[in-house]
C-alpha atoms as a PDB file:
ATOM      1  CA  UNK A   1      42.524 124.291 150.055  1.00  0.00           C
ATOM      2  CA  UNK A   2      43.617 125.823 146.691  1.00  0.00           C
ATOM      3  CA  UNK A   3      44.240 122.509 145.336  1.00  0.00           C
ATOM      4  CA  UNK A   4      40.298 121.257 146.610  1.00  0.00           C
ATOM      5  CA  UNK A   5      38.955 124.552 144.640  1.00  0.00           C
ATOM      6  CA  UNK A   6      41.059 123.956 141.269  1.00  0.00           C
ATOM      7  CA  UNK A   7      39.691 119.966 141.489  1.00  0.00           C
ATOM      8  CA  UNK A   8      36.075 121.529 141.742  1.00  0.00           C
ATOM      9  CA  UNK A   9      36.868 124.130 139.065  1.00  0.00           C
ATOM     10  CA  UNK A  10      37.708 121.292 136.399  1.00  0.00           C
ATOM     11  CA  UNK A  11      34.400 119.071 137.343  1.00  0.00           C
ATOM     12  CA  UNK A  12      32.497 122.306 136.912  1.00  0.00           C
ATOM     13  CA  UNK A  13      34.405 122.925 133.955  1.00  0.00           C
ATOM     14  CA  UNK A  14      33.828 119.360 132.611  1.00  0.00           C
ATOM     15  CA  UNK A  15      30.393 119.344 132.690  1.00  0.00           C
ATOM     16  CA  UNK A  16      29.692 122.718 131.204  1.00  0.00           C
ATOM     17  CA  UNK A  17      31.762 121.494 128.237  1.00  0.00           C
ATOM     18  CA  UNK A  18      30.689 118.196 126.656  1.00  0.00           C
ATOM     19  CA  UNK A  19      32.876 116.014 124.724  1.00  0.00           C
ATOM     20  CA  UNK A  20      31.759 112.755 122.638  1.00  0.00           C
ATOM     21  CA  UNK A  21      33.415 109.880 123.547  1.00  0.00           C
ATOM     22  CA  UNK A  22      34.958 109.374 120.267  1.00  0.00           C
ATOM     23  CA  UNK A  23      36.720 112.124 120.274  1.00  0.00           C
ATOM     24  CA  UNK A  24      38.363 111.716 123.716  1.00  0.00           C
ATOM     25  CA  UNK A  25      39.297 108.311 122.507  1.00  0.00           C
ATOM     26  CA  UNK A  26      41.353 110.092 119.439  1.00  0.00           C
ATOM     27  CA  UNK A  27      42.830 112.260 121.894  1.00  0.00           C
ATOM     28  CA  UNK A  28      43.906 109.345 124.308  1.00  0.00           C
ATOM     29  CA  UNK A  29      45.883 108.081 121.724  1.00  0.00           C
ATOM     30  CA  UNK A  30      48.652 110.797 121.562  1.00  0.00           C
ATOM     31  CA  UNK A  31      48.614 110.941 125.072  1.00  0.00           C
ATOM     32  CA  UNK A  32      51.404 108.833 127.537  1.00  0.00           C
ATOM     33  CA  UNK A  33      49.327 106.084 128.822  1.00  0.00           C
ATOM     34  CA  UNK A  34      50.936 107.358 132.287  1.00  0.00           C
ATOM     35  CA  UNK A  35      49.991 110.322 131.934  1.00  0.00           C
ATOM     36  CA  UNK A  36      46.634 108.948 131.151  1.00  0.00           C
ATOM     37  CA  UNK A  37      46.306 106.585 134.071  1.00  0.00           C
ATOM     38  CA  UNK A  38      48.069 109.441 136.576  1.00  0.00           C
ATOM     39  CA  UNK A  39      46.579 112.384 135.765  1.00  0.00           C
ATOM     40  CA  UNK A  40      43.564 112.497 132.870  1.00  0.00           C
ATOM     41  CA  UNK A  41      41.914 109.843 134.726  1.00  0.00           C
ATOM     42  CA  UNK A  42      41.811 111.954 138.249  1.00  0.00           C
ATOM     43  CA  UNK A  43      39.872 114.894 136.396  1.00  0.00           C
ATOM     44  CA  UNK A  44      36.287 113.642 136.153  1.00  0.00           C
ATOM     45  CA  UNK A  45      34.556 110.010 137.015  1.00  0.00           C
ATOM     46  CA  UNK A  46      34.043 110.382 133.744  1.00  0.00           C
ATOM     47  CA  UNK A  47      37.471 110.361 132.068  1.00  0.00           C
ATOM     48  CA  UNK A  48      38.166 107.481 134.766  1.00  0.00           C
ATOM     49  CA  UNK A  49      35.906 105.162 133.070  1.00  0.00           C
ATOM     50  CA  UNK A  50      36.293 106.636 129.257  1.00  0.00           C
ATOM     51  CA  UNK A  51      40.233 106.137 130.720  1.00  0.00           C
ATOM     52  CA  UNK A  52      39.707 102.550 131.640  1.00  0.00           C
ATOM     53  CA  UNK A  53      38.043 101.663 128.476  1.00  0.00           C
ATOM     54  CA  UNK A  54      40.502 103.236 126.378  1.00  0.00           C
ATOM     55  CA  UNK A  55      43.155 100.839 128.444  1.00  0.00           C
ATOM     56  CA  UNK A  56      41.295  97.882 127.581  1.00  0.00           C
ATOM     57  CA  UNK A  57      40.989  98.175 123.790  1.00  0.00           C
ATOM     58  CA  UNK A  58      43.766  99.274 122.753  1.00  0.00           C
ATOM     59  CA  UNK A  59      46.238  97.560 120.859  1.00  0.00           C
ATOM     60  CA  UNK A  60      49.666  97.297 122.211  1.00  0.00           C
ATOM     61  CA  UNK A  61      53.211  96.701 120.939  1.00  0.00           C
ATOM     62  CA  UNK A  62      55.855  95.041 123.393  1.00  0.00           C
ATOM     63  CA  UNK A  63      58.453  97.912 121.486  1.00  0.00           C
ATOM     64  CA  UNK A  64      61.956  96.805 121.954  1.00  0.00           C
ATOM     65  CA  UNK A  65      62.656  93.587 123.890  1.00  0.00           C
ATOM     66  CA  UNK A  66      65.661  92.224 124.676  1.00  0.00           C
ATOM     67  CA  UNK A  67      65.981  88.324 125.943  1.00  0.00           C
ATOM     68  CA  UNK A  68      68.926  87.978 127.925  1.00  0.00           C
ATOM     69  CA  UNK A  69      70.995  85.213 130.901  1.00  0.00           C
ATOM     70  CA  UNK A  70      69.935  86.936 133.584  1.00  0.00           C
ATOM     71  CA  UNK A  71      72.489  88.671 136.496  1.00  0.00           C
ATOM     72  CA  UNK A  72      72.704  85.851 138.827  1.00  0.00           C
ATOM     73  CA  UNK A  73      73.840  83.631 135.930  1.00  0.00           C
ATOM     74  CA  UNK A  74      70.782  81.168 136.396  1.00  0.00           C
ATOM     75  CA  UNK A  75      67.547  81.667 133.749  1.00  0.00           C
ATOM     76  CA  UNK A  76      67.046  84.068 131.599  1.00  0.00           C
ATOM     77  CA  UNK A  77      65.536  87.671 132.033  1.00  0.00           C
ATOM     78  CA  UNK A  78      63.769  90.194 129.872  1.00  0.00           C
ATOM     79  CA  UNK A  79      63.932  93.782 129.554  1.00  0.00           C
ATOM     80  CA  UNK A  80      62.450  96.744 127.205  1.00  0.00           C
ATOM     81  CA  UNK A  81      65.719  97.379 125.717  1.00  0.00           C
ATOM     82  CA  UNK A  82      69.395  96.832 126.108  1.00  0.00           C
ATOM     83  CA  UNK A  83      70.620  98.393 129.774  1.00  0.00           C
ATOM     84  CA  UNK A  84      66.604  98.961 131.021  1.00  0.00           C
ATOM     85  CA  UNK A  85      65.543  97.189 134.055  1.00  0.00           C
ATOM     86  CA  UNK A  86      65.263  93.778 133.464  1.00  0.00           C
ATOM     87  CA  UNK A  87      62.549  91.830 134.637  1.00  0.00           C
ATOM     88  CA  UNK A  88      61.605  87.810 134.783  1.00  0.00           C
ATOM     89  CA  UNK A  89      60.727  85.470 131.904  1.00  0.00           C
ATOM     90  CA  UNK A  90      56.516  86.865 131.649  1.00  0.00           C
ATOM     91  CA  UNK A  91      54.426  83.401 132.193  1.00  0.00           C
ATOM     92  CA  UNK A  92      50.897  82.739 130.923  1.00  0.00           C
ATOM     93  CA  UNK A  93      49.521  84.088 127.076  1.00  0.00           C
ATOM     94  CA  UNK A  94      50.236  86.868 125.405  1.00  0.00           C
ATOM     95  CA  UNK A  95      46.838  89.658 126.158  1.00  0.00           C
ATOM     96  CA  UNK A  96      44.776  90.145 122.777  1.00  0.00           C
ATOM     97  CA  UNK A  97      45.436  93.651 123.277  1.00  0.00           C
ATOM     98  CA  UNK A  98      49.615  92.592 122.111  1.00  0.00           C
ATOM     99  CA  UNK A  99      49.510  92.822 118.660  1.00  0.00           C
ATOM    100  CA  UNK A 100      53.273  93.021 118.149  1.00  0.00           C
ATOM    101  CA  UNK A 101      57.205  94.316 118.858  1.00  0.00           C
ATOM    102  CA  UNK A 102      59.269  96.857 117.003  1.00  0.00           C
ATOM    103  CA  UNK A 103      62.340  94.446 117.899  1.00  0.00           C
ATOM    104  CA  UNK A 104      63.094  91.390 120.070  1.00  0.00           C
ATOM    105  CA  UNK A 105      66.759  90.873 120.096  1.00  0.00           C
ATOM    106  CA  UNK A 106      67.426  87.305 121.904  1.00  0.00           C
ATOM    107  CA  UNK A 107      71.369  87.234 123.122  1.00  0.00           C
ATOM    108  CA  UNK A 108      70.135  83.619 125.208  1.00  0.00           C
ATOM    109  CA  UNK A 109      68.536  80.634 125.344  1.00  0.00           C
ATOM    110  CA  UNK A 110      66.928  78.162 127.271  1.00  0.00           C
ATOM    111  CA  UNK A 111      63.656  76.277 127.919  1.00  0.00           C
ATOM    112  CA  UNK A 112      61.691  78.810 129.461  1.00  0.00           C
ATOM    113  CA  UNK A 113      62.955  81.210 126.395  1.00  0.00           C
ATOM    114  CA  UNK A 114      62.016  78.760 124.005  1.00  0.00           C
ATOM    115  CA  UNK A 115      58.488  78.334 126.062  1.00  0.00           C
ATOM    116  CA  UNK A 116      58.121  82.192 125.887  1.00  0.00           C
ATOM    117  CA  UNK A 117      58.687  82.473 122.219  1.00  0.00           C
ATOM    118  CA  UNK A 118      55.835  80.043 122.224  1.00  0.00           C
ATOM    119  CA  UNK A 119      53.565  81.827 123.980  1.00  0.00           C
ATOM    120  CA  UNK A 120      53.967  85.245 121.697  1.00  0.00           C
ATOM    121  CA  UNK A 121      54.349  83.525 118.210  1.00  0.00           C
ATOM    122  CA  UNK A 122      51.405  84.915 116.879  1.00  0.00           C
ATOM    123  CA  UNK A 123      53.466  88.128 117.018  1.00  0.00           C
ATOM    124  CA  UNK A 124      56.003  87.014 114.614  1.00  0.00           C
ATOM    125  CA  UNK A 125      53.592  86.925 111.978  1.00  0.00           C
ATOM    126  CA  UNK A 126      51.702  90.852 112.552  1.00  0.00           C
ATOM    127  CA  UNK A 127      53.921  92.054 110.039  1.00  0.00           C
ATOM    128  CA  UNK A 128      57.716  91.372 108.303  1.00  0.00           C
ATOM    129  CA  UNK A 129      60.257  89.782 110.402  1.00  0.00           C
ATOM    130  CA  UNK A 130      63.997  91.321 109.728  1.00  0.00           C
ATOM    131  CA  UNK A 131      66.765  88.964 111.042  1.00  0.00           C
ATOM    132  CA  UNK A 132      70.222  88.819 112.365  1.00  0.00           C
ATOM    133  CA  UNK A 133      71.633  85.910 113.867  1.00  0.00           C
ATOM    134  CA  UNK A 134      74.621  86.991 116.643  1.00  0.00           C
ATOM    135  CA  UNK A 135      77.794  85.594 115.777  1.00  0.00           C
ATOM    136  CA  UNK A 136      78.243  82.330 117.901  1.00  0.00           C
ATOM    137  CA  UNK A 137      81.204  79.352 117.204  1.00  0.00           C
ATOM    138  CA  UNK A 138      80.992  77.298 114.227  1.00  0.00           C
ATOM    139  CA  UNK A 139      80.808  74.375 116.892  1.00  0.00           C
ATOM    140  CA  UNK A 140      78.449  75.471 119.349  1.00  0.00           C
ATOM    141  CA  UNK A 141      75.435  73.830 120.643  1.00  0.00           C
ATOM    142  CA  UNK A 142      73.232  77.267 120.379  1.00  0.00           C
ATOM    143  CA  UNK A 143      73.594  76.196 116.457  1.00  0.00           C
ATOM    144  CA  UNK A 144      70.888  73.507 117.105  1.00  0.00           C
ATOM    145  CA  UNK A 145      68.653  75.571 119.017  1.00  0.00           C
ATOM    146  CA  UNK A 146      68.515  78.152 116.454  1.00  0.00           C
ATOM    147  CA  UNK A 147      67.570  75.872 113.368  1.00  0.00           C
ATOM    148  CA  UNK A 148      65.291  73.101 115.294  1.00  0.00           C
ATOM    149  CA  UNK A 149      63.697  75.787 118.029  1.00  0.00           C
ATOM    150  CA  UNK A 150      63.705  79.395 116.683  1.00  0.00           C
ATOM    151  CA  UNK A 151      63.947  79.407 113.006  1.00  0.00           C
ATOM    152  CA  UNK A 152      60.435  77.881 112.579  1.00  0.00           C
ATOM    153  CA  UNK A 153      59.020  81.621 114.145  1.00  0.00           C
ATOM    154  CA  UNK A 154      60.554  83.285 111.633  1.00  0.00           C
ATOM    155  CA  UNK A 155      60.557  80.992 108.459  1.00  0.00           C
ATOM    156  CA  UNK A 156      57.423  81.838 106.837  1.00  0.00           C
ATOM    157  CA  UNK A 157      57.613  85.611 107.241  1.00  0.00           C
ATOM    158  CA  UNK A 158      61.196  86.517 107.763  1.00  0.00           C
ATOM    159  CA  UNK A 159      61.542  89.460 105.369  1.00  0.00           C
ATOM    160  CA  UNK A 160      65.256  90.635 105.377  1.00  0.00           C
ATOM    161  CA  UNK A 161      68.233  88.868 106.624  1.00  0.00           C
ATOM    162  CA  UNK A 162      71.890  90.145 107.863  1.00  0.00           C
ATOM    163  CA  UNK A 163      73.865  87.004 106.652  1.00  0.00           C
ATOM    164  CA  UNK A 164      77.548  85.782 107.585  1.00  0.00           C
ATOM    165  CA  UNK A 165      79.405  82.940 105.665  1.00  0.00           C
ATOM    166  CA  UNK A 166      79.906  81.005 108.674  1.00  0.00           C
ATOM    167  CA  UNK A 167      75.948  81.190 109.882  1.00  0.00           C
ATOM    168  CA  UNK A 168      74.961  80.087 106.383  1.00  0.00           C
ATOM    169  CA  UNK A 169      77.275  77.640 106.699  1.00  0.00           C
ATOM    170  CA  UNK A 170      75.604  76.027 109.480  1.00  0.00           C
ATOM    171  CA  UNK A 171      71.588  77.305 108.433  1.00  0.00           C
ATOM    172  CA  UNK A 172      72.163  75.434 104.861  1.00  0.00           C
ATOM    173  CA  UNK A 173      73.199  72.108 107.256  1.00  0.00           C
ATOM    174  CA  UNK A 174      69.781  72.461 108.634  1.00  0.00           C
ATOM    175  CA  UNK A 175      68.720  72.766 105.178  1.00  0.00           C
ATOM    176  CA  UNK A 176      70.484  73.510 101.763  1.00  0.00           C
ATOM    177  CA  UNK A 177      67.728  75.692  99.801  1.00  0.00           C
ATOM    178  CA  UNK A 178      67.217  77.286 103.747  1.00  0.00           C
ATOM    179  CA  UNK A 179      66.840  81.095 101.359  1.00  0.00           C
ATOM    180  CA  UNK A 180      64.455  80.099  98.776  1.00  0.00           C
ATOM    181  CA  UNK A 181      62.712  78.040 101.526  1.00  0.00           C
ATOM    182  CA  UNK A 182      61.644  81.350 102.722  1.00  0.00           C
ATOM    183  CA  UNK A 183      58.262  82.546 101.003  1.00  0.00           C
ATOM    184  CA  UNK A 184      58.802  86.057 101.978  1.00  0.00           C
ATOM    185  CA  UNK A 185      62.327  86.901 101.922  1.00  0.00           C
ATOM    186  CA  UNK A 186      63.009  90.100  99.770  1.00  0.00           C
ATOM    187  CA  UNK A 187      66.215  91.617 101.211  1.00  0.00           C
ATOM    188  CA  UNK A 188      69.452  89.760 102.494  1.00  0.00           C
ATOM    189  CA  UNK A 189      72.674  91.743 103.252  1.00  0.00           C
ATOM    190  CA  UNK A 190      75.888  89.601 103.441  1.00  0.00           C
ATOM    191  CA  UNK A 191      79.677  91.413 103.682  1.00  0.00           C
ATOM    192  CA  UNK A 192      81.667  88.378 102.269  1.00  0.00           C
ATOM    193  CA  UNK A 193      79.373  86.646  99.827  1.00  0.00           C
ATOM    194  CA  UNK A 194      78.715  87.288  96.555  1.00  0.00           C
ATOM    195  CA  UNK A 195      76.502  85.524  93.599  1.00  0.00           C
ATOM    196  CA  UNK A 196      78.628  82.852  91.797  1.00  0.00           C
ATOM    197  CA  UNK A 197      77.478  81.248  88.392  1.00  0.00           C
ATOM    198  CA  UNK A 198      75.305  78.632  87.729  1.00  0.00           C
ATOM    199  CA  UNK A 199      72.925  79.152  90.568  1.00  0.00           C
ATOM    200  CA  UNK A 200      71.906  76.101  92.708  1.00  0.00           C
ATOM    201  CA  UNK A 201      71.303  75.292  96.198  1.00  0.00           C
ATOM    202  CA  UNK A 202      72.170  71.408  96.305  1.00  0.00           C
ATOM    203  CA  UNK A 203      73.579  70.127  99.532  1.00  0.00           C
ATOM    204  CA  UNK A 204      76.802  70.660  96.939  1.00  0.00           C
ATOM    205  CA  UNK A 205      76.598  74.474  95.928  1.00  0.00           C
ATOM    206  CA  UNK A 206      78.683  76.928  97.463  1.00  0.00           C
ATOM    207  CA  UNK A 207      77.237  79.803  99.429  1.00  0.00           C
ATOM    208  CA  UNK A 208      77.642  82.509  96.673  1.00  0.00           C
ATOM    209  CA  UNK A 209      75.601  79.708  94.233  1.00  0.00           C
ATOM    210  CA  UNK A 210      72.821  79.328  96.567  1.00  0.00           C
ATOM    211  CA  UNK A 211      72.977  83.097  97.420  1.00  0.00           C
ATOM    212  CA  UNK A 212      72.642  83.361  93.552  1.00  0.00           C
ATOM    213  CA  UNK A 213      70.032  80.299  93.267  1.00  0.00           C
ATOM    214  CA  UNK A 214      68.010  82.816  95.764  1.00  0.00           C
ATOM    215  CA  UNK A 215      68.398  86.033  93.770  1.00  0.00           C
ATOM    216  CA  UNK A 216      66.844  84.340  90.571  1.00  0.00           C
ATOM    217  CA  UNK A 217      63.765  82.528  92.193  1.00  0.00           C
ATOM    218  CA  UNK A 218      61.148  85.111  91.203  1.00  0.00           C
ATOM    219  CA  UNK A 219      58.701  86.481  94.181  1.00  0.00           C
ATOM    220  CA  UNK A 220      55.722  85.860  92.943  1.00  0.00           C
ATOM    221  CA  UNK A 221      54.290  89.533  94.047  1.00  0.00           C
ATOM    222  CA  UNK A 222      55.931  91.978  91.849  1.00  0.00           C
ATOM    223  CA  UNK A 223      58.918  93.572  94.094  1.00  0.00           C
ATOM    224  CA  UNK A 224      62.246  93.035  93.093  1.00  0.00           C
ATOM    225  CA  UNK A 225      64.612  91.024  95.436  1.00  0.00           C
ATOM    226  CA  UNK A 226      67.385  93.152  97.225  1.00  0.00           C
ATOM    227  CA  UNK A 227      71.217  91.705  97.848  1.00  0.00           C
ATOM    228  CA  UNK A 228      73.366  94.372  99.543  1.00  0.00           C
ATOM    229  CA  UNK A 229      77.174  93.338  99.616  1.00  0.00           C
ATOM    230  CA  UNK A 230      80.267  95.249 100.135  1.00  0.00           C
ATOM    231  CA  UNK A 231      82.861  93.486  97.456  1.00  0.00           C
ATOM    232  CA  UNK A 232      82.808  94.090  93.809  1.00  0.00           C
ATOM    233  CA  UNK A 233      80.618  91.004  92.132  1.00  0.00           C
ATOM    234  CA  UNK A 234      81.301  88.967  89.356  1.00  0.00           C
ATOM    235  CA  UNK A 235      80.264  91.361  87.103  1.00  0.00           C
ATOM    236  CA  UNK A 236      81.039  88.931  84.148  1.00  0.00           C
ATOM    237  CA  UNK A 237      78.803  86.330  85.887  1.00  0.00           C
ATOM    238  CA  UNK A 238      75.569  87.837  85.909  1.00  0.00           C
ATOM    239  CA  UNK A 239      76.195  89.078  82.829  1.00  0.00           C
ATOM    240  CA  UNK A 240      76.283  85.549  81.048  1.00  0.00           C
ATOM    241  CA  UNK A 241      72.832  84.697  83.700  1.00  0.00           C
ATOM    242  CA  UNK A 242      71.460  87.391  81.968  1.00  0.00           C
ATOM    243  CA  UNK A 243      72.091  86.849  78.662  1.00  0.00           C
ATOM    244  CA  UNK A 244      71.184  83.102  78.575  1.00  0.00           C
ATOM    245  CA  UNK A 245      68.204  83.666  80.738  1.00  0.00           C
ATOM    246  CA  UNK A 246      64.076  82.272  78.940  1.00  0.00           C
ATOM    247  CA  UNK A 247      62.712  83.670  82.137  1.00  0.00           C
ATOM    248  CA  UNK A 248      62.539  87.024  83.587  1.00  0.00           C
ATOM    249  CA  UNK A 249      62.770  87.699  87.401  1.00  0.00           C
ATOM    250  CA  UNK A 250      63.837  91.329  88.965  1.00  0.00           C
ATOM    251  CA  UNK A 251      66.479  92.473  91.434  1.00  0.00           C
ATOM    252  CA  UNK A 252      68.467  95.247  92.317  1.00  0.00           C
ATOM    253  CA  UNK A 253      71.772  94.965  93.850  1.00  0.00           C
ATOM    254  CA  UNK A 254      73.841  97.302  95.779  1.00  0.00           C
ATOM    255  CA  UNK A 255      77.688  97.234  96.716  1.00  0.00           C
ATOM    256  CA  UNK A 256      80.767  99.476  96.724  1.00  0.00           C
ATOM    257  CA  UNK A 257      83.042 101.073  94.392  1.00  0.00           C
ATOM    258  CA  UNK A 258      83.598  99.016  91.473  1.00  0.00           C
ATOM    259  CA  UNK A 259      87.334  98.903  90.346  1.00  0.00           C
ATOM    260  CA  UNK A 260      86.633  98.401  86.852  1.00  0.00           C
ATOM    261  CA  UNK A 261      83.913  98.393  85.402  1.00  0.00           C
ATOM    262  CA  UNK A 262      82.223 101.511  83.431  1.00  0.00           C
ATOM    263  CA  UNK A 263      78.141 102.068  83.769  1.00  0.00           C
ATOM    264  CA  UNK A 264      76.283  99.667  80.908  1.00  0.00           C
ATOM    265  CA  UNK A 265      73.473  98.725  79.797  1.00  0.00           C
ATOM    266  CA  UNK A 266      72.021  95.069  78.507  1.00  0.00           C
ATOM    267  CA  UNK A 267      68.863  94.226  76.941  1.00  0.00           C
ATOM    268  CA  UNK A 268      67.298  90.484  76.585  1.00  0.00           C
ATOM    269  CA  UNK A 269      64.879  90.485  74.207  1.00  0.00           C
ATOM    270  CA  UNK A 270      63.546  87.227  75.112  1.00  0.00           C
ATOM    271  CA  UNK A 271      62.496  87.766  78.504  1.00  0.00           C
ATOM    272  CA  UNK A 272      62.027  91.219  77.330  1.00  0.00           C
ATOM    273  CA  UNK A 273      64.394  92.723  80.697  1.00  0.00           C
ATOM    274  CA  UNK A 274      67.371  95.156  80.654  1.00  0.00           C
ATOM    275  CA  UNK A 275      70.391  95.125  83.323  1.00  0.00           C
ATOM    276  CA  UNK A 276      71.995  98.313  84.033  1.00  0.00           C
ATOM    277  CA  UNK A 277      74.976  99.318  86.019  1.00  0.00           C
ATOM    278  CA  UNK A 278      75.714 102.679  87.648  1.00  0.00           C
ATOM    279  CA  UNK A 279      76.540 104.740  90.208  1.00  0.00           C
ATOM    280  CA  UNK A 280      74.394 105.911  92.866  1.00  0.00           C
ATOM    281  CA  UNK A 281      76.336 108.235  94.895  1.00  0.00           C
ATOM    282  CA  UNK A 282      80.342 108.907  95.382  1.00  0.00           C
ATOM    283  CA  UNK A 283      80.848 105.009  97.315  1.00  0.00           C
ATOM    284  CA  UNK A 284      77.871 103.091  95.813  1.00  0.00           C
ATOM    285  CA  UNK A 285      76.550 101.210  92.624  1.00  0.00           C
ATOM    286  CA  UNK A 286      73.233  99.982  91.655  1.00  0.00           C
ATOM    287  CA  UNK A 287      73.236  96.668  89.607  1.00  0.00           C
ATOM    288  CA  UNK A 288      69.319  96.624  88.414  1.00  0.00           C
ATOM    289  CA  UNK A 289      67.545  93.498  85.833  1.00  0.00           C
ATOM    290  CA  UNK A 290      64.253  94.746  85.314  1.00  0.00           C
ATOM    291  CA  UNK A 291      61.890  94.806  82.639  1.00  0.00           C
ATOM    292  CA  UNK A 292      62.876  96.816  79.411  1.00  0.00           C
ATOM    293  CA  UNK A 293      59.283  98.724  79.299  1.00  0.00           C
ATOM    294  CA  UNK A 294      58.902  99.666  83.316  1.00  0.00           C
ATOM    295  CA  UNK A 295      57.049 101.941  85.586  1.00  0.00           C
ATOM    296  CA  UNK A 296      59.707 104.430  86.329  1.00  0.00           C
ATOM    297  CA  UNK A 297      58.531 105.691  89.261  1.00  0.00           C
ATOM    298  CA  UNK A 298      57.782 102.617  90.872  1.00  0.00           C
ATOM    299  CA  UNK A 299      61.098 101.816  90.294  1.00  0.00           C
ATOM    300  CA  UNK A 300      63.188 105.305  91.166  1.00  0.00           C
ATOM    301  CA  UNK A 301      61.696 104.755  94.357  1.00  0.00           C
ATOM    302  CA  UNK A 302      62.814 100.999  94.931  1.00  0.00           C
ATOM    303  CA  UNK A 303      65.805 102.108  93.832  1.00  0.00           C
ATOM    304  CA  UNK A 304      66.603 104.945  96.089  1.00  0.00           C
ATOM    305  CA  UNK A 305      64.913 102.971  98.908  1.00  0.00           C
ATOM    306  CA  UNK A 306      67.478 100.018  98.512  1.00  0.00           C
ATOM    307  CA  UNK A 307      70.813 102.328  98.031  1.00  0.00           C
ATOM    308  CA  UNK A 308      69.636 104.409 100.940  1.00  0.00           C
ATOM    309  CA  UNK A 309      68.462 101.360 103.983  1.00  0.00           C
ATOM    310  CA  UNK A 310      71.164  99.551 103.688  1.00  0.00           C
ATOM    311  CA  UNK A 311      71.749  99.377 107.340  1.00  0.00           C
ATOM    312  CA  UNK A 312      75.006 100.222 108.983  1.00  0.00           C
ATOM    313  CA  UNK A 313      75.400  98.068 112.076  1.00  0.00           C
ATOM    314  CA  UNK A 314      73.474  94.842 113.639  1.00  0.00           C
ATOM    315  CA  UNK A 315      71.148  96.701 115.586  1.00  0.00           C
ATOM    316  CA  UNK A 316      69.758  99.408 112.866  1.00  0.00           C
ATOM    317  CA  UNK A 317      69.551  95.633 110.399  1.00  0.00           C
ATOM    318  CA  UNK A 318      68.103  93.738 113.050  1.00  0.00           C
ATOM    319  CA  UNK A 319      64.944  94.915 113.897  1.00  0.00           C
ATOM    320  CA  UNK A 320      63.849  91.229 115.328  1.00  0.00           C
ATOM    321  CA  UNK A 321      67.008  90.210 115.531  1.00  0.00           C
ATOM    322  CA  UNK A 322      67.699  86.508 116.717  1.00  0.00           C
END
């Protein structure tokens, strides 16, 4: 009975007090959609249908998805994140409502993945793709898969890359200048490779000279490219890049202690650019080319940004990890 006379209590409530639309729309939106659809909807006819249209225009991210052989060993399986429920391969399109995933981490793959990835590739392209490829052997078929099935999603907007000698090793097989082939690639952080002197990304050039033949290929859009790297680089190196460069192009690169070498400061008056070495913090350098007259805090903030996200582990890197 109580529960009947607190019901009636909120209608009466309700209609006494009149609220636009608009603004219970705004309010929906920090609101759990199940507590939305379980309780807000139950209060009035009215929120039931203001509820139901609120469902049906909104835009939705898939969050965290994780691609996966499913438990019985046969097909694959899909779940929110790593260790949630996991639930079948989803058939049919992708709702207009999806406009995108925080993070779609793919451990396997098969026809109906490769299908799937199909179906929600307009989602690759709502906004930067960060990749990191899962270590697999040098010889395995899942090699082929990667470069012929899944590398065209992420191609054109793939934004930051976690990058291991022995998967560049095989991704410059697929193609040799697979980095600069990659319009919007700002950020790449590799462990083991380092820019070697001249740059080039022949079927011939090493990793570090490709790596390098990357680092010099100006954006186009202003932003300096970002190379994080753990060993000490050949300081000497870039040096001689940078004083025989006739064109200017910006980067900033990050790594660990360096042994020996003090904090300096070169100028190209040619290209009109200065590249400066020094310390961040305690553990970390900054190696920065950019030009001599600059908008310092433009750049202070690129700067801390890169010394501070360099991510610590495969999952905080790979946001759509592959």
């Amino acid at each position: 009975m109580s529960d009947n006379v607190s019901t009636e209590k909120q209608q009466q409530q309700m209609k006494e007090i009149f609220i636009c639309d608009d603004i219970w729309y705004g309010i929906f939106a920090f609101i759990h959609p199940l507590e939305l659809g379980l309780k807000m909807a139950l209060i009035s006819d009215r929120l039931d249908v203001l509820v139901d249209v609120h469902f049906k225009s909104r835009k939705w991210s898939l969050g965290l998805l994780d691609v996966c052989r499913a438990i019985g060993g046969k097909g694959a399986e899909i779940a929110k994140s790593i260790n949630s429920k996991r639930l079948p391969i989803p058939q049919g399109p992708v709702p207009n409502s999806v406009i995108g995933f925080e993070r779609i981490w793919i451990s396997y793959v098969d026809k109906s993945v490769i299908e799937f990835l199909q179906r929600i590739r307009r989602l690759f392209d709502s906004s930067g793709t960060n990749v990191s490829i899962p270590n697999a052997h040098e010889e395995s078929p899942v090699w082929g898969i990667i470069c012929q099935k899944i590398w065209p999603f992420v191609n054109d907007n793939i934004c930051r890359f976690n990058l291991y000698e022995c998967q560049f090793k095989r991704l410059r097989q697929f193609s040799p200048a697979i980095l600069r082939n990659c319009p919007n690639l700002r950020s790449i952080s590799c462990s083991t490779i380092c820019p070697e002197f001249p740059a080039k990304d022949d079927a011939d050039a090493s990793f570090g000279q490709a790596l390098a033949k990357w680092l010099i290929t100006p954006r186009g859009d202003g932003f300096p490219k970002i190379l994080h790297f753990d060993l000490s680089p050949n300081m000497e190196g870039l040096k001689r890049s940078f004083d025989n460069a006739s064109e200017p192009f910006i980067f900033i690169l990050t790594f660990l202690n360096v042994l020996s070498e003090q904090p300096f400061e070169l100028k190209n008056t040619l290209t009109r650019e200065r590249l400066t070495l020094r310390r961040f913090n305690k553990y970390k350098w900054l190696l920065v080319r950019c030009p001599i007259v600059r908008d310092n805090d433009k750049w202070a903030k690129w700067e801390k940004e890169a010394a501070e996200k360099r991510p610590t582990s495969a999952e905080e890197w790979a946001q759509r990890g592959v």
